[in-house]
C-alpha atoms as a PDB file:
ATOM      1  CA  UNK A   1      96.808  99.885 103.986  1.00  0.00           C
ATOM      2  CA  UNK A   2      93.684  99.562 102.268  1.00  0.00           C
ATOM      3  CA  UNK A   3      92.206 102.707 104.024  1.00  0.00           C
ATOM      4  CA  UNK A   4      95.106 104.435 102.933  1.00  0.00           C
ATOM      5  CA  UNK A   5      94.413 103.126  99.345  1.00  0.00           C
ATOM      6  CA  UNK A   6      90.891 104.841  99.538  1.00  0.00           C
ATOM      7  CA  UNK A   7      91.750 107.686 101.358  1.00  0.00           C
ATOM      8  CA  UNK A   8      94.554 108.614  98.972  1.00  0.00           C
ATOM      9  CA  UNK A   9      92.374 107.753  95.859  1.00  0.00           C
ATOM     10  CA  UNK A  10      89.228 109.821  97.164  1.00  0.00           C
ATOM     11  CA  UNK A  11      91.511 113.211  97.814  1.00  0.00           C
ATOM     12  CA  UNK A  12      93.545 112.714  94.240  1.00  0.00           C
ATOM     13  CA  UNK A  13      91.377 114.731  91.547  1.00  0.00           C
ATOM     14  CA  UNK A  14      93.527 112.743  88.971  1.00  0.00           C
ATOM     15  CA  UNK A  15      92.205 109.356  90.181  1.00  0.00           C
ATOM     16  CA  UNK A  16      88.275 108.452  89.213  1.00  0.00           C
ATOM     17  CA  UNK A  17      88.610 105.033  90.084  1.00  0.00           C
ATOM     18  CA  UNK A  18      90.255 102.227  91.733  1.00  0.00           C
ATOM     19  CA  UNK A  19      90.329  98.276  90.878  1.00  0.00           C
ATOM     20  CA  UNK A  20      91.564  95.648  93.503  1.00  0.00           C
ATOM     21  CA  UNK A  21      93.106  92.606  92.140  1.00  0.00           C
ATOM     22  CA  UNK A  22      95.012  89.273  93.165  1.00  0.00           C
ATOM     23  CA  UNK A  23      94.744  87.588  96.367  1.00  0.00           C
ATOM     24  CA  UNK A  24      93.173  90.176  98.480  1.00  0.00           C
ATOM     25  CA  UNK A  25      89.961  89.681  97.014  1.00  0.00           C
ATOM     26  CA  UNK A  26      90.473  85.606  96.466  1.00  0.00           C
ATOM     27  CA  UNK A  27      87.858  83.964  98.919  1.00  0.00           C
ATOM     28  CA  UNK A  28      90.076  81.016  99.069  1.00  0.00           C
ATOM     29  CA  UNK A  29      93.312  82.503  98.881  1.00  0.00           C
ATOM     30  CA  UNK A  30      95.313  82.156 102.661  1.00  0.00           C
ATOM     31  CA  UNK A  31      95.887  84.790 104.510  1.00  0.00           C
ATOM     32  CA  UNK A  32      99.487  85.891 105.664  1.00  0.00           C
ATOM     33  CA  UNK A  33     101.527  88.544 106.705  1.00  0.00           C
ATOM     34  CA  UNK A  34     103.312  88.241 103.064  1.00  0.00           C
ATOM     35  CA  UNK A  35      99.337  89.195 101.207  1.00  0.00           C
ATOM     36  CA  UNK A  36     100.383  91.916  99.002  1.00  0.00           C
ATOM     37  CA  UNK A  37      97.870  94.762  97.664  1.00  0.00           C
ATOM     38  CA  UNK A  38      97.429  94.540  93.831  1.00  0.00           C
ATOM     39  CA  UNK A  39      95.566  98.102  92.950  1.00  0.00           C
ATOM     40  CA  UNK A  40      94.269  99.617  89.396  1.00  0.00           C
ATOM     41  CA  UNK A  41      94.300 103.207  89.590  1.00  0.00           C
ATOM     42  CA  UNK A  42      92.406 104.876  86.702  1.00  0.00           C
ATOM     43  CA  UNK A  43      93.449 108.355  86.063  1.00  0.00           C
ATOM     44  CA  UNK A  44      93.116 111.399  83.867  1.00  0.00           C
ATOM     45  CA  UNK A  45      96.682 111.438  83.809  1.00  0.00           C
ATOM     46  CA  UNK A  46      99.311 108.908  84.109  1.00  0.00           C
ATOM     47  CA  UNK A  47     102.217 111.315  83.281  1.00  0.00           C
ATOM     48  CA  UNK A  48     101.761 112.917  86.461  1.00  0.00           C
ATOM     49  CA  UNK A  49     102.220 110.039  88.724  1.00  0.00           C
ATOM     50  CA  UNK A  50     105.492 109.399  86.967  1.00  0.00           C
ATOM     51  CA  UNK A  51     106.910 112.540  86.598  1.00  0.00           C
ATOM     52  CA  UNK A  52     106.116 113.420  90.389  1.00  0.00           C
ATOM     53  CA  UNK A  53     106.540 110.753  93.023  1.00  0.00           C
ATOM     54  CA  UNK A  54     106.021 112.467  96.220  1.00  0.00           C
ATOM     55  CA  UNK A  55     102.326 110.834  95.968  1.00  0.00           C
ATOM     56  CA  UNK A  56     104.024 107.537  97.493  1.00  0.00           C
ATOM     57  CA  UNK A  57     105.194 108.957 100.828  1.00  0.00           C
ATOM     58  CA  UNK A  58     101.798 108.664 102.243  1.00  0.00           C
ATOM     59  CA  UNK A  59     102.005 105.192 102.239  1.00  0.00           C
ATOM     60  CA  UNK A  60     105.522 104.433 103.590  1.00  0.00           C
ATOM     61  CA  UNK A  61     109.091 104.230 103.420  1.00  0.00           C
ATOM     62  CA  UNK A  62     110.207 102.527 100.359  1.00  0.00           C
ATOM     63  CA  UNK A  63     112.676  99.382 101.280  1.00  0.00           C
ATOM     64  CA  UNK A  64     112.927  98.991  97.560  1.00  0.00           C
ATOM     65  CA  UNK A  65     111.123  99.578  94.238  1.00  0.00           C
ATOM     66  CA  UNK A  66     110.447  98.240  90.514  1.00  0.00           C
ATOM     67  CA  UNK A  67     109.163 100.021  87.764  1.00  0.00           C
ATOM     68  CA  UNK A  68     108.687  97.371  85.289  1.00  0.00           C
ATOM     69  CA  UNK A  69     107.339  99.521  82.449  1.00  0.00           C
ATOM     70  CA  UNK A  70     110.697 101.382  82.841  1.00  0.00           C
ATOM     71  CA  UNK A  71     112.864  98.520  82.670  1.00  0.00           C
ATOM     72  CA  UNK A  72     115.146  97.699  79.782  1.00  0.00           C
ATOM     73  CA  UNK A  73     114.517  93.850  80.846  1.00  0.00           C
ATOM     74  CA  UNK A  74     110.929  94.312  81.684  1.00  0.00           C
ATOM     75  CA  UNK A  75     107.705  95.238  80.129  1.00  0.00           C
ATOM     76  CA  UNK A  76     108.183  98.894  78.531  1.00  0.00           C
ATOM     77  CA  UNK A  77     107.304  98.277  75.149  1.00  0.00           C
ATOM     78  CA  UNK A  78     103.658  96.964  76.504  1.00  0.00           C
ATOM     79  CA  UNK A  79     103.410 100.033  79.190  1.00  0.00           C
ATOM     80  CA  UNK A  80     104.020 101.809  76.049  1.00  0.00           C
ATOM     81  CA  UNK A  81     101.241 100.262  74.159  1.00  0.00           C
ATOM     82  CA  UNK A  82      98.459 100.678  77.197  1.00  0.00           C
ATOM     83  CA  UNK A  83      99.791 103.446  78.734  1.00  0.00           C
ATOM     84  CA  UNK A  84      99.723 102.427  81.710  1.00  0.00           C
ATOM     85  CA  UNK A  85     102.329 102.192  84.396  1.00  0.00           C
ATOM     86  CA  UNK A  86     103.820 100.112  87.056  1.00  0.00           C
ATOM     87  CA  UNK A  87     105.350 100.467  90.539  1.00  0.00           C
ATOM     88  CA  UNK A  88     105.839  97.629  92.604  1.00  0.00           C
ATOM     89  CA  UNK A  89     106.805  98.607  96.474  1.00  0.00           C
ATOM     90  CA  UNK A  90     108.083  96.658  98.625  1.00  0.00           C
ATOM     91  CA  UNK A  91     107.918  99.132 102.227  1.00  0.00           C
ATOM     92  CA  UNK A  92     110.103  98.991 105.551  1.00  0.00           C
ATOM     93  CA  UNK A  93     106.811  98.065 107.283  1.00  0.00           C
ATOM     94  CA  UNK A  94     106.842  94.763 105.213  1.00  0.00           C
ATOM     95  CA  UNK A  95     103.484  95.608 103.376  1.00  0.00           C
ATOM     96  CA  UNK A  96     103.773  95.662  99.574  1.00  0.00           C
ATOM     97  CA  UNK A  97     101.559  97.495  96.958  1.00  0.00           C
ATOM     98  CA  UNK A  98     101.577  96.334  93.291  1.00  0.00           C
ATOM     99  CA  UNK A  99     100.455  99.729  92.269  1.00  0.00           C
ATOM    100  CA  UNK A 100      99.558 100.365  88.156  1.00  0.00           C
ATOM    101  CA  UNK A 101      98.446 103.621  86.910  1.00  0.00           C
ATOM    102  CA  UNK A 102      96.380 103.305  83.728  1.00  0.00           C
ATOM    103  CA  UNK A 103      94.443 105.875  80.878  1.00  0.00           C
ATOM    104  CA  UNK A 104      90.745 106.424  82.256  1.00  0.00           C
ATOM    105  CA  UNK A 105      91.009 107.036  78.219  1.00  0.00           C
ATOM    106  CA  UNK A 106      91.668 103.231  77.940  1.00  0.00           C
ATOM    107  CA  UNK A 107      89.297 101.862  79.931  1.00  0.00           C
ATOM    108  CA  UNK A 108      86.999 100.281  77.746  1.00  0.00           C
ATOM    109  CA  UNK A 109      90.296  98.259  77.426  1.00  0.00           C
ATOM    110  CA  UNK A 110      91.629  97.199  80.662  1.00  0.00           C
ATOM    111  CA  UNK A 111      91.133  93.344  81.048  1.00  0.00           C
ATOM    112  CA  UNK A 112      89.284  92.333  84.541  1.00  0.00           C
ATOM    113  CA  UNK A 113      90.154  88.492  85.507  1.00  0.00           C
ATOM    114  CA  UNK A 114      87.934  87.294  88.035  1.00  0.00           C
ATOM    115  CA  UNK A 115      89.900  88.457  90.812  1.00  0.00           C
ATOM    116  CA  UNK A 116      88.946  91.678  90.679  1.00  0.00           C
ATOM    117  CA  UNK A 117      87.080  94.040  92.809  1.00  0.00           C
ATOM    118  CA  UNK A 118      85.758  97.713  92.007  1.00  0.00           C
ATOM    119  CA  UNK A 119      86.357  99.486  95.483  1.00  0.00           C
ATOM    120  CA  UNK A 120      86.082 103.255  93.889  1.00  0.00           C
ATOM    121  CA  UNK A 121      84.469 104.924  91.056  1.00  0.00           C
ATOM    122  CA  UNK A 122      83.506 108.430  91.328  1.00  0.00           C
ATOM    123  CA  UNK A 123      82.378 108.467  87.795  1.00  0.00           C
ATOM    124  CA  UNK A 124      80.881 105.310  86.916  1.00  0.00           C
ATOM    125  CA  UNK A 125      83.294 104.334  84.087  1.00  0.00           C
ATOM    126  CA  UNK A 126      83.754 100.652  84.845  1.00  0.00           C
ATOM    127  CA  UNK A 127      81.397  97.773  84.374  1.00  0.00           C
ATOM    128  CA  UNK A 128      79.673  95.864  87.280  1.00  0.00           C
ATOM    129  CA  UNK A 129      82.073  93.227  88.049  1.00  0.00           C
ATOM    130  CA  UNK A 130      81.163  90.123  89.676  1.00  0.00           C
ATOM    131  CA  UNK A 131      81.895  88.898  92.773  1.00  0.00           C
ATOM    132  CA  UNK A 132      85.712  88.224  92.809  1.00  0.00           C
ATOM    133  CA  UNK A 133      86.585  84.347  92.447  1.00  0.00           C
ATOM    134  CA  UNK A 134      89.487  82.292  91.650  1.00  0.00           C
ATOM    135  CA  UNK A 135      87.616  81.040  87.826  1.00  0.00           C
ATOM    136  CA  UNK A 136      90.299  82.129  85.443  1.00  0.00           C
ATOM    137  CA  UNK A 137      92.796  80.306  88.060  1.00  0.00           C
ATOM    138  CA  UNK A 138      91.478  77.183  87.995  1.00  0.00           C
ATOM    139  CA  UNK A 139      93.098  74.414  86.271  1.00  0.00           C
ATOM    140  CA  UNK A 140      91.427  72.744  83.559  1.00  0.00           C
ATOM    141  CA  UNK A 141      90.922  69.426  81.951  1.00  0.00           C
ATOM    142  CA  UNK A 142      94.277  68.968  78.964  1.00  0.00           C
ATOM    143  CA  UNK A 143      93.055  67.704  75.538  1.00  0.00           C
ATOM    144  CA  UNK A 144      94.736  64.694  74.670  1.00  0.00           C
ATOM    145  CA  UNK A 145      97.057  66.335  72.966  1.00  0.00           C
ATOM    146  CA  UNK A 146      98.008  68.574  75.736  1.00  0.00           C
ATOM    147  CA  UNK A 147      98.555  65.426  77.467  1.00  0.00           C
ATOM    148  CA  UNK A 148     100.975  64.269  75.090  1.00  0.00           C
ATOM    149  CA  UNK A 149     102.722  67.254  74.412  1.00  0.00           C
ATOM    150  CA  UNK A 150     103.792  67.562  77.884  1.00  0.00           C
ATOM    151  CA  UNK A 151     105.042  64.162  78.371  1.00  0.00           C
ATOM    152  CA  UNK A 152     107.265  64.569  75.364  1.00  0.00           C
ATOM    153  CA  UNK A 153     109.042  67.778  76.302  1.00  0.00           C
ATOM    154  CA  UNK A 154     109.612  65.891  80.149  1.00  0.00           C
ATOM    155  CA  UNK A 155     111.420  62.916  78.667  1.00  0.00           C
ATOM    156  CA  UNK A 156     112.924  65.066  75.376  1.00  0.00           C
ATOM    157  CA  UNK A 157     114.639  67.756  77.532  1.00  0.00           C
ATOM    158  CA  UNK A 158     115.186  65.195  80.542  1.00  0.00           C
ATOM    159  CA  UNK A 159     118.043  64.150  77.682  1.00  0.00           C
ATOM    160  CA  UNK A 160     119.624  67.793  78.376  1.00  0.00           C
ATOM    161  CA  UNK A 161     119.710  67.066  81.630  1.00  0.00           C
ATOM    162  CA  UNK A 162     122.018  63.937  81.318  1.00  0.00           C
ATOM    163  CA  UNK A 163     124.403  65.496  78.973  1.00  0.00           C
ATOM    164  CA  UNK A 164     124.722  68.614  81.161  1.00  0.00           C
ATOM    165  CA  UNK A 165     125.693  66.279  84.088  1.00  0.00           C
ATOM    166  CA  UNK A 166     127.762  64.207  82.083  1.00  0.00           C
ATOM    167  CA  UNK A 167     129.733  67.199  81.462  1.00  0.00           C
ATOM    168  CA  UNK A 168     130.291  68.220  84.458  1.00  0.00           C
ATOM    169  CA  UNK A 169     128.025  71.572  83.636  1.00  0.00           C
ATOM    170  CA  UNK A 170     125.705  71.935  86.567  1.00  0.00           C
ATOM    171  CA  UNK A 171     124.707  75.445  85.833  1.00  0.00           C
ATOM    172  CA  UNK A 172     123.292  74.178  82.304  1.00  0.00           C
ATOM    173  CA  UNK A 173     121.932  70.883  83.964  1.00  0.00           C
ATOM    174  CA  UNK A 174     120.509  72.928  86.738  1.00  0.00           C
ATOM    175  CA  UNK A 175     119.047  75.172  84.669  1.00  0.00           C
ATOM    176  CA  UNK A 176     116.936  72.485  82.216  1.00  0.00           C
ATOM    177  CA  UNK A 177     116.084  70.348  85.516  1.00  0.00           C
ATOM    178  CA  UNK A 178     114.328  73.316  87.527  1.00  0.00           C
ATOM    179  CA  UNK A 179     113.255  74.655  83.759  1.00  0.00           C
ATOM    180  CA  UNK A 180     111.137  73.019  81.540  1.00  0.00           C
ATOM    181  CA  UNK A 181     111.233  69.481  83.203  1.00  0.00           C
ATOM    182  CA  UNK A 182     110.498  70.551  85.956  1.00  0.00           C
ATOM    183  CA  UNK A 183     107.583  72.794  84.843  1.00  0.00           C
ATOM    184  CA  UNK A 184     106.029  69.612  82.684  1.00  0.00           C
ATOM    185  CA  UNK A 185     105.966  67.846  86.158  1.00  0.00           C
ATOM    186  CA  UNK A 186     104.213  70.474  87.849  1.00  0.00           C
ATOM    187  CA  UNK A 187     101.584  70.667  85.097  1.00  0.00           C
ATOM    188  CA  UNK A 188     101.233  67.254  85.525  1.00  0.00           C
ATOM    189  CA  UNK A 189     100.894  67.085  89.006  1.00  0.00           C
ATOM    190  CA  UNK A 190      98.328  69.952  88.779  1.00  0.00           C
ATOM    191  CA  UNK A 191      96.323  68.175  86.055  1.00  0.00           C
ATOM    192  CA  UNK A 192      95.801  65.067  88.229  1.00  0.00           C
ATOM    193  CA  UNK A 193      94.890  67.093  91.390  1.00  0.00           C
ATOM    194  CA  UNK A 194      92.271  68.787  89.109  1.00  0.00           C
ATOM    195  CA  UNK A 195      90.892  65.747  87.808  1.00  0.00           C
ATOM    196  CA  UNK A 196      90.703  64.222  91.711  1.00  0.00           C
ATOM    197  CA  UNK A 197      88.271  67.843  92.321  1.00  0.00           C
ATOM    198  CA  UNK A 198      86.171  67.255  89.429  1.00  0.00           C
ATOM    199  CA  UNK A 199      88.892  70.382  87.820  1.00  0.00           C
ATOM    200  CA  UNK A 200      86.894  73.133  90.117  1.00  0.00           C
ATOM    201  CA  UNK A 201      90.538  73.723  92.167  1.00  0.00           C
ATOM    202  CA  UNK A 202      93.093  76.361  91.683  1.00  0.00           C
ATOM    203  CA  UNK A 203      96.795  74.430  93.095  1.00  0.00           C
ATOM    204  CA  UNK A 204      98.341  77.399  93.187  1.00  0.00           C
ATOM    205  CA  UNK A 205     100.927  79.222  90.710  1.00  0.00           C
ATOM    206  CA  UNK A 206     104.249  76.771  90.444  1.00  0.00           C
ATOM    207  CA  UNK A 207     102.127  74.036  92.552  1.00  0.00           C
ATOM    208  CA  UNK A 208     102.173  76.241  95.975  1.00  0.00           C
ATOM    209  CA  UNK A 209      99.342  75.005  97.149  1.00  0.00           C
ATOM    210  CA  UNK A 210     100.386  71.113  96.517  1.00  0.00           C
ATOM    211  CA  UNK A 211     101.248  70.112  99.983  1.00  0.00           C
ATOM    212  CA  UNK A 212      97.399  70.519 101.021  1.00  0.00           C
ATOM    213  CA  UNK A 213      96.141  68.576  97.845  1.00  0.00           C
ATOM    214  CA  UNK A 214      98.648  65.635  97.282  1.00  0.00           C
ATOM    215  CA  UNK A 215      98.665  62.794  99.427  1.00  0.00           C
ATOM    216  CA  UNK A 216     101.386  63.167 101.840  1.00  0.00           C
ATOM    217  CA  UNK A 217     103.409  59.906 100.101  1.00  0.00           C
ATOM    218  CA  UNK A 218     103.418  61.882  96.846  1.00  0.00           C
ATOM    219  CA  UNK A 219     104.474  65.072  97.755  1.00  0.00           C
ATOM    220  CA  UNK A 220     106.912  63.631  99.874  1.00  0.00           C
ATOM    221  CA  UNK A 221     108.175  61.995  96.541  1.00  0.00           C
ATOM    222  CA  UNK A 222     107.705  65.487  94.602  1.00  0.00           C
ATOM    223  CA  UNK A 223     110.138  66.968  98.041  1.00  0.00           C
ATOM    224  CA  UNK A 224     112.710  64.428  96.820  1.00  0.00           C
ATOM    225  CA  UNK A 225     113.360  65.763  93.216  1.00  0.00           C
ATOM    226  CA  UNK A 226     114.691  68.756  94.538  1.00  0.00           C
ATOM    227  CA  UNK A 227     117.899  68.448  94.564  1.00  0.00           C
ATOM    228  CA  UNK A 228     121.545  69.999  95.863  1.00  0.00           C
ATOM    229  CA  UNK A 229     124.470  71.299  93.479  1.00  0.00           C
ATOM    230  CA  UNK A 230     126.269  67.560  93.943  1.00  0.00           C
ATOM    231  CA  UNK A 231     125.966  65.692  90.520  1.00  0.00           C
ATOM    232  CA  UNK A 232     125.468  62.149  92.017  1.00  0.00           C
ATOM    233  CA  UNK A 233     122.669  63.509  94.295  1.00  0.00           C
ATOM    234  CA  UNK A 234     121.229  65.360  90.665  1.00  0.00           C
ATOM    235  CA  UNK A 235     121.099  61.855  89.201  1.00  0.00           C
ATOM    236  CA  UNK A 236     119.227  60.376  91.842  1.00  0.00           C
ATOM    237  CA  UNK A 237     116.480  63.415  91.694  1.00  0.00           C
ATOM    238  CA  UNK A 238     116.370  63.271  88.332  1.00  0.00           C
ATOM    239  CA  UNK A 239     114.970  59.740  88.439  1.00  0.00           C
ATOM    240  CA  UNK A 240     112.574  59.924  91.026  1.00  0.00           C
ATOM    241  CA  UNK A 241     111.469  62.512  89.090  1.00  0.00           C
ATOM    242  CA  UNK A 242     110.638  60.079  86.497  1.00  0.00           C
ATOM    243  CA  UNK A 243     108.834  58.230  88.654  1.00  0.00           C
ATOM    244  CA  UNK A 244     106.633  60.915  89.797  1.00  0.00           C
ATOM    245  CA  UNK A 245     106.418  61.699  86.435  1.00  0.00           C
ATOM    246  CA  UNK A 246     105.437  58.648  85.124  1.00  0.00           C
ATOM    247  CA  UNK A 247     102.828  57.665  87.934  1.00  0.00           C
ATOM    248  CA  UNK A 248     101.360  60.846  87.225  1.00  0.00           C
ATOM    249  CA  UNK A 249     100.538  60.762  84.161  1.00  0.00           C
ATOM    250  CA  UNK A 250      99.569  57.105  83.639  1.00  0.00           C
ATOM    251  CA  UNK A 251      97.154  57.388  86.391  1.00  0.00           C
ATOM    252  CA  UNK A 252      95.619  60.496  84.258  1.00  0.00           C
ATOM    253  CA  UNK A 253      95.817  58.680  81.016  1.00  0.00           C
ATOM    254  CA  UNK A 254      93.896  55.614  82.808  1.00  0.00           C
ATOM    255  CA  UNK A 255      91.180  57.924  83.737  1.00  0.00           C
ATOM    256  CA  UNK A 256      91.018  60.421  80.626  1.00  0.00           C
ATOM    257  CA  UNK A 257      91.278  57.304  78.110  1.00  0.00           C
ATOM    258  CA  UNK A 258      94.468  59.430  76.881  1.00  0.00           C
ATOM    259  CA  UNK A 259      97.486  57.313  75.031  1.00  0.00           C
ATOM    260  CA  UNK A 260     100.422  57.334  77.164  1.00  0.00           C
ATOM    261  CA  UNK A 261     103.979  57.100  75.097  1.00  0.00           C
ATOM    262  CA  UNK A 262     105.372  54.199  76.435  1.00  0.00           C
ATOM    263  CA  UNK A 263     108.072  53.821  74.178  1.00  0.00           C
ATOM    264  CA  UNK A 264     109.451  57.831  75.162  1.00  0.00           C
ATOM    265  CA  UNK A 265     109.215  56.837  78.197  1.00  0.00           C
ATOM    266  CA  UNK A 266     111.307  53.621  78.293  1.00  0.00           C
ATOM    267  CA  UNK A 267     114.020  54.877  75.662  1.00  0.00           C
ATOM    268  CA  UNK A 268     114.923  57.584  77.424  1.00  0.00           C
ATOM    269  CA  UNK A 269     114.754  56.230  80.815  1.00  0.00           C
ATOM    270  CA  UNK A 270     116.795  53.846  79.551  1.00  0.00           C
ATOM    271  CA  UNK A 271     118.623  56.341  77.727  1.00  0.00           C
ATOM    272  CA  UNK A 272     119.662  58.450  81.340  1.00  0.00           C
ATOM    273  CA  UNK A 273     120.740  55.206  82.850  1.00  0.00           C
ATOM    274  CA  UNK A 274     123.808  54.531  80.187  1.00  0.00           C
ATOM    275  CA  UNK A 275     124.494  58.147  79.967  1.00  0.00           C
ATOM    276  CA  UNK A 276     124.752  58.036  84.208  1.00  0.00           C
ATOM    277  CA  UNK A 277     127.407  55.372  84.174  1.00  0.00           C
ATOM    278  CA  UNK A 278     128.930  56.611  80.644  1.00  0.00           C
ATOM    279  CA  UNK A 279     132.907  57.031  81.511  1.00  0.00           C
ATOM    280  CA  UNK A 280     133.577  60.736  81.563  1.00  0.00           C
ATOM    281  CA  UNK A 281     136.426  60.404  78.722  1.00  0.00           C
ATOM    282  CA  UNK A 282     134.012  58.133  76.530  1.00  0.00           C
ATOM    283  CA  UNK A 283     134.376  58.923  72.710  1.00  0.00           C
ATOM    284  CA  UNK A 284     131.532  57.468  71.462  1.00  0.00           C
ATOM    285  CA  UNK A 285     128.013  56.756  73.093  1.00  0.00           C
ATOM    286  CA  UNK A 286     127.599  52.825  72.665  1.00  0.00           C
END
């Protein structure tokens, strides 16, 4: 696929140059069958390449395609801005190019994170990138603030959870679990593995990369606040998610000298307990 890339890029007038990105150029990404190729093609005329799309039958029969920039739901207004634009390919082969056209015009504006990789340039317009590494990935040390910001949107919209489930509205309660909570958990989780690697580790986007830095107890704990669509079952993940939560971060606020809030903590742990065995046709809380 990457020949093709080349190949493709070299014989197109249009195109003077051509940018790798993402994982393909990650020295510590895996490698898998699933690898997508994230290309930057910089050409004297994006128009063309939307206006005319025969130029994508050289690499494949399309199983199905988004055009973000396009999209009423997606990103036009910033393709707009650039002028760049986006197709994302999934092909019958299983290979996948994120493919984005953009200005040579603009170039002087395109923003390289360190995974990125100059494979073409037949006119010298781009700057001498390093070599790609994962530096912009990698998580890094929370201010204390930080710190304490995230604890109190885990235990503040852990409350949503509890009166979603008293309610019997699982969508809702679904929703705020795998949401925000969740997400506060996970940049938790990736703030302690970053302290245990001296914060020179990249845990992967949504904690992918957990199960080979956690200690097999812990993630095993992290497995059990994933819950099914029963509201009993909901209750019980929701708690060992406190836990998890709360060994978490008092083991980072130990080590960083950070405050933890107790008191959040407690209230509304105690708080999800009454609300748990709160009868369903209760008219006032206490």
């Amino acid at each position: 696929m990457l020949a093709k890339i080349i190949k493709f890029a070299n014989k197109e007038k249009r195109i003077r140059a051509v940018i790798l990105n993402g994982s393909r150029v990650n020295p510590n990404a895996p490698k898998d069958i699933f690898q997508d190729y994230d290309v930057v093609f910089i050409t004297e005329d994006v128009a063309y390449y939307i206006e005319n799309r025969n130029w994508i039958r050289p690499f494949g029969e399309i199983m199905i395609m988004q055009t973000p920039d396009a999209m009423a739901m997606g990103t036009a207004e910033l393709g707009e801005i650039s002028g760049k634009y986006t197709y994302l390919m999934q092909f019958m082969d299983g290979m996948r190019i994120d493919l984005t056209f953009y200005p040579a015009g603009k170039v002087q504006d395109l923003v390289h994170d360190s995974l990125s990789k100059v494979i073409l340039d037949k006119d010298g317009i781009l700057p001498e990138l390093p070599e790609p590494s994962d530096q912009d990935y990698i998580t890094k040390c929370p201010s204390e603030r930080e710190f304490l910001d995230c604890c109190n949107e885990f235990w503040w919209v852990s409350t949503y959870i509890a009166k979603g489930l008293w309610r019997k509205e699982l969508p809702y309660a679904k929703a705020m679990f795998d949401g925000p909570v969740r997400n506060m958990l996970i940049l938790m989780l990736k703030w302690q593995i970053g302290l245990r690697h001296d914060f020179s580790v990249d845990s992967g986007k949504h904690g992918k990369y957990f199960k080979s830095y956690l200690e097999p107890e812990m993630y095993g704990q992290l497995l059990q606040t994933y819950s099914d669509g029963q509201y009993e079952n909901i209750w019980e993940a929701l708690f060992e998610m406190g836990r998890l939560f709360r060994r978490t971060s008092q083991d980072l606020a130990g080590r960083l000298g950070f405050r933890y809030a107790e008191d959040e903590d407690h209230h509304v742990t105690a708080y999800l307990r009454h609300v748990r065995h709160l009868p369903f046709d209760a008219e006032k809380m206490y």
